[in-house]
Protein backbone atom coordinates (compact mmCIF):
# COMPACT_ATOMS: atom_id res chain seq x y z
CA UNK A 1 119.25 102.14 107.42
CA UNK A 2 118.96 102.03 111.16
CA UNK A 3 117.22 98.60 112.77
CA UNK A 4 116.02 98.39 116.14
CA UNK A 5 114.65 94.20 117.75
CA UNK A 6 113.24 94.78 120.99
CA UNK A 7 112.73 91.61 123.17
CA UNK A 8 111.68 91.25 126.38
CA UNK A 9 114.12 88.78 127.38
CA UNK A 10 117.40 88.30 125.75
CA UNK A 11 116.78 84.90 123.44
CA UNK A 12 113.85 86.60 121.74
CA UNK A 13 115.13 88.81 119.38
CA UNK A 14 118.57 86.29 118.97
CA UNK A 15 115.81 83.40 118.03
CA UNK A 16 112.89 84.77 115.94
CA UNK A 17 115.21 87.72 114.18
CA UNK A 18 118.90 86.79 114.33
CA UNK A 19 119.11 85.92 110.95
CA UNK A 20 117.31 88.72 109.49
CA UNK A 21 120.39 91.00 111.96
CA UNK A 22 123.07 89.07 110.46
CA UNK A 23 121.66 90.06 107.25
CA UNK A 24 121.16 93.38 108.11
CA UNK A 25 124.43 93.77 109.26
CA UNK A 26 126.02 92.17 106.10
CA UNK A 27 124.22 95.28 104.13
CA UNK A 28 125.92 97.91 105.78
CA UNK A 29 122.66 98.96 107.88
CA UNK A 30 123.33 99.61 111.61
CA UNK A 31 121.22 97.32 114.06
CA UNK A 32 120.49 97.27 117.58
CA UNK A 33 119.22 94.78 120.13
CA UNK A 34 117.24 95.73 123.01
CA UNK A 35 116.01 93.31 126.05
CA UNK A 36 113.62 95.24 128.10
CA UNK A 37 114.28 93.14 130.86
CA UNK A 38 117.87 91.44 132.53
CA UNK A 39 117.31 88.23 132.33
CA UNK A 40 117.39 87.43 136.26
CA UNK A 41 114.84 84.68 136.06
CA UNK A 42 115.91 82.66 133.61
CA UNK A 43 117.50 80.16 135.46
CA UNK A 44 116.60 77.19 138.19
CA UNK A 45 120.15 76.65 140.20
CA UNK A 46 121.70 79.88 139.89
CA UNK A 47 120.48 82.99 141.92
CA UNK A 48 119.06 85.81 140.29
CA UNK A 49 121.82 88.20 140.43
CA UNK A 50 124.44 85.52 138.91
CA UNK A 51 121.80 84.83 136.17
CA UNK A 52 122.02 88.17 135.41
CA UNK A 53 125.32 88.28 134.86
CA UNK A 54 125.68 85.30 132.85
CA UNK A 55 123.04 86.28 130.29
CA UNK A 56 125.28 89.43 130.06
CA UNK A 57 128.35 87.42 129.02
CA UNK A 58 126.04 85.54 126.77
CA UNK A 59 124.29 88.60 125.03
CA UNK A 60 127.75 90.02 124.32
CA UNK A 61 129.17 87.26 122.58
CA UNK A 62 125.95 87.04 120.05
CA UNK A 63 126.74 91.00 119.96
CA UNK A 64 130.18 90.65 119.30
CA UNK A 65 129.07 87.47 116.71
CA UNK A 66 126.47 89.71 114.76
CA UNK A 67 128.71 92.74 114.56
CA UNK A 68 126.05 94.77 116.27
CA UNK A 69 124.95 97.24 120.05
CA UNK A 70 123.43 95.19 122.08
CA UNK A 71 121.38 97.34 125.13
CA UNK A 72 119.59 95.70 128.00
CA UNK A 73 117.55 97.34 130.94
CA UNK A 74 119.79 96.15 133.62
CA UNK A 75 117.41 97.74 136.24
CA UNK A 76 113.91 95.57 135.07
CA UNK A 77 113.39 92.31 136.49
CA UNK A 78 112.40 88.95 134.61
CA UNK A 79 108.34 88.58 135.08
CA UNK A 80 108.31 92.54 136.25
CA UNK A 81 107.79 94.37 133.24
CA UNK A 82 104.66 96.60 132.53
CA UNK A 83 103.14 99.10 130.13
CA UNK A 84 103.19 101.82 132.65
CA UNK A 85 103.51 105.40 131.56
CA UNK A 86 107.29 105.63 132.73
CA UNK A 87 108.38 102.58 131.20
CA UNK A 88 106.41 103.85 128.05
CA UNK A 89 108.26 107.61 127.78
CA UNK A 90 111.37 105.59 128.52
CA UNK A 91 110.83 103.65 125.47
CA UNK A 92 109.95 106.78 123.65
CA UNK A 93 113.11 108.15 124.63
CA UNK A 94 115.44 105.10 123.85
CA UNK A 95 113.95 105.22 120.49
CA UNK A 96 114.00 108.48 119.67
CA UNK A 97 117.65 108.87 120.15
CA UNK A 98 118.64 106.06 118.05
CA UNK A 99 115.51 106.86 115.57
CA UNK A 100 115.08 103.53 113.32
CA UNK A 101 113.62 103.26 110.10
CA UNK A 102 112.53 99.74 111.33
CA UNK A 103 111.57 98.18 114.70
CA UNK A 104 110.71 94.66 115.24
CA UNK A 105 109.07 93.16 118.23
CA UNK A 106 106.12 91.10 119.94
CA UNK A 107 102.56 90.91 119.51
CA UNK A 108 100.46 91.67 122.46
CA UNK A 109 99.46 88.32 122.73
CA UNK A 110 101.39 86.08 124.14
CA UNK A 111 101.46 83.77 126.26
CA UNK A 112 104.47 85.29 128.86
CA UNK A 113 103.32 88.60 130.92
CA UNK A 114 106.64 90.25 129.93
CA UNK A 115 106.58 89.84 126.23
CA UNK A 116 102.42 91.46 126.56
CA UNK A 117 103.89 94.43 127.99
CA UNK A 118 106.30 94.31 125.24
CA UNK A 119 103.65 94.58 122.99
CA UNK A 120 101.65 96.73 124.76
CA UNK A 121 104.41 98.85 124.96
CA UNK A 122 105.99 99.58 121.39
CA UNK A 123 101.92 99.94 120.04
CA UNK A 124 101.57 102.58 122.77
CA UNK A 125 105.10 104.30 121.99
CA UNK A 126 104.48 103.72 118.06
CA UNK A 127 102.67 107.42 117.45
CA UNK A 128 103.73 109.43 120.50
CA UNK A 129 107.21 108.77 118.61
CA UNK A 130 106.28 112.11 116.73
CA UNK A 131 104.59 114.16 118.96
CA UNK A 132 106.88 116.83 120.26
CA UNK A 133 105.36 118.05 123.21
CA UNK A 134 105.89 114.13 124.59
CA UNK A 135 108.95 113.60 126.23
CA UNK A 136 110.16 117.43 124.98
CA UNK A 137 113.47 116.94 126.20
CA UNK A 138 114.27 114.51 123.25
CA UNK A 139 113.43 115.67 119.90
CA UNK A 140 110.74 114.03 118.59
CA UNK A 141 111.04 112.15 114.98
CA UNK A 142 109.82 113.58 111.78
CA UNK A 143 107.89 110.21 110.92
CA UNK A 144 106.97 106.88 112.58
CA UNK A 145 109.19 103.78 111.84
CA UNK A 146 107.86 101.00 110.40
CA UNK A 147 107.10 98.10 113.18
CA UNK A 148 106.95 94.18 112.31
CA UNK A 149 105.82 91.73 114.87
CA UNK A 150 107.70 88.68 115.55
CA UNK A 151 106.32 85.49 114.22
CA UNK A 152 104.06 83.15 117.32
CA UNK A 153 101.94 80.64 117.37
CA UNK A 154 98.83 82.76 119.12
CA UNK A 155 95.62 82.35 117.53
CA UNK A 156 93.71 84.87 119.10
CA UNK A 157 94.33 86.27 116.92
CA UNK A 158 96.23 84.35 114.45
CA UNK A 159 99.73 85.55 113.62
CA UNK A 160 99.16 86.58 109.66
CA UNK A 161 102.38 86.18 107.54
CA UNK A 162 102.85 89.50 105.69
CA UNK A 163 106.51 89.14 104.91
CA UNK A 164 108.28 85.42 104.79
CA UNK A 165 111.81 85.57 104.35
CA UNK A 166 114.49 82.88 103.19
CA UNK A 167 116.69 82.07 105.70
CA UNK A 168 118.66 79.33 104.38
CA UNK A 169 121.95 81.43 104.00
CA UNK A 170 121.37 82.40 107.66
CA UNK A 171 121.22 78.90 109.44
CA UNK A 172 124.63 78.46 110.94
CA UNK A 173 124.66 81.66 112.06
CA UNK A 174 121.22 81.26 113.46
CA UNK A 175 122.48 77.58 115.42
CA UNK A 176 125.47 79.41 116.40
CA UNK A 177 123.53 82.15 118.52
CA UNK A 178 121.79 79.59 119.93
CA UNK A 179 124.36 77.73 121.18
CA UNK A 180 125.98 80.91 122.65
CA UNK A 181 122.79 80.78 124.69
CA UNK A 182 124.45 78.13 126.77
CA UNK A 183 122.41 79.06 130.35
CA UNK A 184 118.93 78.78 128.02
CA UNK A 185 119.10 76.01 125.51
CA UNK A 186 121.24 73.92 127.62
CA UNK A 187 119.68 74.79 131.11
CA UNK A 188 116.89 76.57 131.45
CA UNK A 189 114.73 75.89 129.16
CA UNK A 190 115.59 71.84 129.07
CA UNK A 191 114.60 72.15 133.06
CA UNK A 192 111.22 73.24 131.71
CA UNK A 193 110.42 70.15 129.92
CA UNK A 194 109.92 67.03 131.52
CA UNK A 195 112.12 64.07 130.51
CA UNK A 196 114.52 66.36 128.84
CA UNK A 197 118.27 65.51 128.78
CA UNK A 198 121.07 67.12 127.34
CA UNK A 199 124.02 65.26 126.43
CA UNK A 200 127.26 67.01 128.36
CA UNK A 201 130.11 66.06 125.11
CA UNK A 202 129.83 69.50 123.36
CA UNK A 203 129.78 67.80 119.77
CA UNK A 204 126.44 65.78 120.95
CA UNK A 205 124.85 68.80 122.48
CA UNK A 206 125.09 70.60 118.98
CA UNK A 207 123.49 67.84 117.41
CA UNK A 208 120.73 67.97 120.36
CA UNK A 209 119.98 71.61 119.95
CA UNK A 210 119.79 71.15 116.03
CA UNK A 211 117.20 68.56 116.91
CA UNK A 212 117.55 66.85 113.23
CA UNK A 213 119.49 67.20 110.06
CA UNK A 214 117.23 68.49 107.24
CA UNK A 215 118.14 67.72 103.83
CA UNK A 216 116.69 68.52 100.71
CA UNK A 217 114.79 65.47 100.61
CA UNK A 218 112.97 66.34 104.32
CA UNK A 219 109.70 67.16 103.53
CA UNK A 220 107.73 69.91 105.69
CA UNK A 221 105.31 67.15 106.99
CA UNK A 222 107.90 65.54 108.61
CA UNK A 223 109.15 68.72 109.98
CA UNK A 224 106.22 69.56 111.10
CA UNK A 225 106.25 65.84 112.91
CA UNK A 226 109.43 66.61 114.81
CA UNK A 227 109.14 67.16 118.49
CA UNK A 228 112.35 69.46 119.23
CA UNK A 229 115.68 71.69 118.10
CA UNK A 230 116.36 74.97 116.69
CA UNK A 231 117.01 73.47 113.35
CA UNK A 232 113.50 72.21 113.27
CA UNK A 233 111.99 75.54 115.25
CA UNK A 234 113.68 77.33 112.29
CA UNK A 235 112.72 74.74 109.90
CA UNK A 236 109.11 74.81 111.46
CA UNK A 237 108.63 78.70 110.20
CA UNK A 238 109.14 77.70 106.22
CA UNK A 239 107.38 74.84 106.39
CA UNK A 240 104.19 76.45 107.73
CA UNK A 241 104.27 79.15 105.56
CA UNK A 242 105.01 77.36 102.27
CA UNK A 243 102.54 79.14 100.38
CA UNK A 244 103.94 82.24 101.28
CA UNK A 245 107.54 82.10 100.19
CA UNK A 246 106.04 80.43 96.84
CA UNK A 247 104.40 83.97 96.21
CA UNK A 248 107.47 85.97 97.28
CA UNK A 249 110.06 83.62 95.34
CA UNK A 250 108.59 81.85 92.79
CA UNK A 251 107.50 78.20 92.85
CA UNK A 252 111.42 76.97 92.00
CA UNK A 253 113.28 78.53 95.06
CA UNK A 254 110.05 78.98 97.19
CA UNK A 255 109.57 75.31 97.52
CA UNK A 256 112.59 74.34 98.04
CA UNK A 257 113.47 77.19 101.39
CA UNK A 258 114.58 75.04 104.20
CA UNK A 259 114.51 77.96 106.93
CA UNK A 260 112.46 81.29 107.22
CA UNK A 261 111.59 84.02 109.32
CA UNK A 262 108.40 85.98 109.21
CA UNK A 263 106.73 88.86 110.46
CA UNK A 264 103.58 90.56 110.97
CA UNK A 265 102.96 94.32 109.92
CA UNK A 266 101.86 96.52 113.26
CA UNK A 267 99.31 98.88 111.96
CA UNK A 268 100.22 101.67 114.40
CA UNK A 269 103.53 101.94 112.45
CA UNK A 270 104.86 103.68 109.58
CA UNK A 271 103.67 102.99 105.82
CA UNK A 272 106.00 100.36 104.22
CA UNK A 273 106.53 102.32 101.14
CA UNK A 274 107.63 100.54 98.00
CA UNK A 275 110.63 102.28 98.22
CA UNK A 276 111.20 101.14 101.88
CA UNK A 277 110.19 97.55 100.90
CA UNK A 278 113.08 97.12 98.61
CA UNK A 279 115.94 98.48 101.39
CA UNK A 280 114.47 96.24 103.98
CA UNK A 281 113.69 92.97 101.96
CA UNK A 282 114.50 93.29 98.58
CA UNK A 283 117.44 90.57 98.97
């Protein structure tokens, strides 16, 4: 099975999918990432152009962690990306040559401009994928992937759960790509919330990004209570959709999933066949 994540900035697949890649990867399946955009704004001291290159560094060593390609538009600027018609047939293209039998990615709601185009752009891609006489110089596939939206917190409208996965296996490996995302959790995004400070020992700022240790015993009220981390963001996802990993696994293991991941089927992809359901998610 081929996999394609496409993110519009280069934490988004690594933070709402990475687990579900290392998975992937695990299988035998062949996945890709794909950042539509370089990752030049991402940063408050350092200039655009040595942003760019640091998120570079970074994206290869999650690459070079998950075992898998990771591809970035090098040419499309942070806060510059739109559903135009080129960017569109250069989509089309991209995945046409590598021609998944999945693609993940974000809704079109959202509350960053970039990751609306994003969304904008895979629904417009999604059917032209098999139309020949579109973007003739690459062959056009015999049938549309099937396309799963990232998991958000939009309500208009809401985000419905259609697949929940178990993560727990996954979470180091999740916390680890994180922390290889030194210039965002560390930096960036820290400089985006007021009163935030991150400890400069590197033992302490692992504990920081985790945000908590969740046990057993940690109930999904009180993650639901706790204000920050990736352990808790990843936490956060299994704990909101407790009901749904009940109905997938059974009340024994369902209640007791620490992390999750879940995603939303796109209706303008490809029919998730029983068949198809079992390669994808039958772990």
């Amino acid at each position: 099975m081929k996999i394609l994540m496409i993110g519009a900035h280069q934490d988004d697949n690594e933070f709402r999918v990475g687990g579900l890649a290392h998975k992937y990867v695990q299988m035998g399946y062949e996945v890709r990432f794909l950042s539509l955009c370089n990752g030049c704004g991402g940063h408050h001291i350092m200039t655009p152009a040595e942003t760019t290159a640091r998120r570079a560094k970074e994206s290869a060593a999650v690459a070079k962690l998950l075992g898998i390609r990771y591809d970035v538009w090098e040419d499309m600027n942070d806060c510059t990306l739109m559903p135009t018609l080129e960017n569109r047939r250069r989509l089309i293209r991209y995945i046409r040559e590598f021609s998944p039998d999945l693609v993940i990615s974000h809704r079109a709601n959202d509350y960053h401009a970039d990751h609306r185009a994003a969304g904008v752009l895979i629904q417009d891609a999604s059917y032209m994928l098999i139309v020949p006489h579109e973007c003739p110089d690459v062959p056009a596939m015999k049938k549309t992937p099937v396309i799963l939206y990232y998991e958000d917190r939009f309500t208009d409208p809401d985000f419905r759960p259609d697949i929940v996965l178990d993560m727990d296996d996954e979470i180091d490996i999740k916390l680890q790509i994180a922390h290889l995302n030194v210039s965002q959790v560390y930096e960036w995004l820290p400089y985006t919330e007021e009163g935030v400070e991150v400890p400069e020992d590197e033992a302490e700022r692992f504990e920081w990004l985790k945000g908590m240790n969740i046990t057993a015993d940690t109930t999904d009220e009180e993650v639901m209570a706790a204000p920050r981390g990736y352990a808790v963001r990843f936490a956060k996802t299994a704990a909101r959709f407790r009901k749904e990993l009940i109905t997938r696994y059974g009340e024994e293991r369902g209640s007791k999933v620490r992390y999750a991941e879940a995603f939303q089927l796109c209706p303008y992809g490809g029919t998730l066949t029983e068949e198809l359901n079992q390669k994808l998610f039958g772990f």
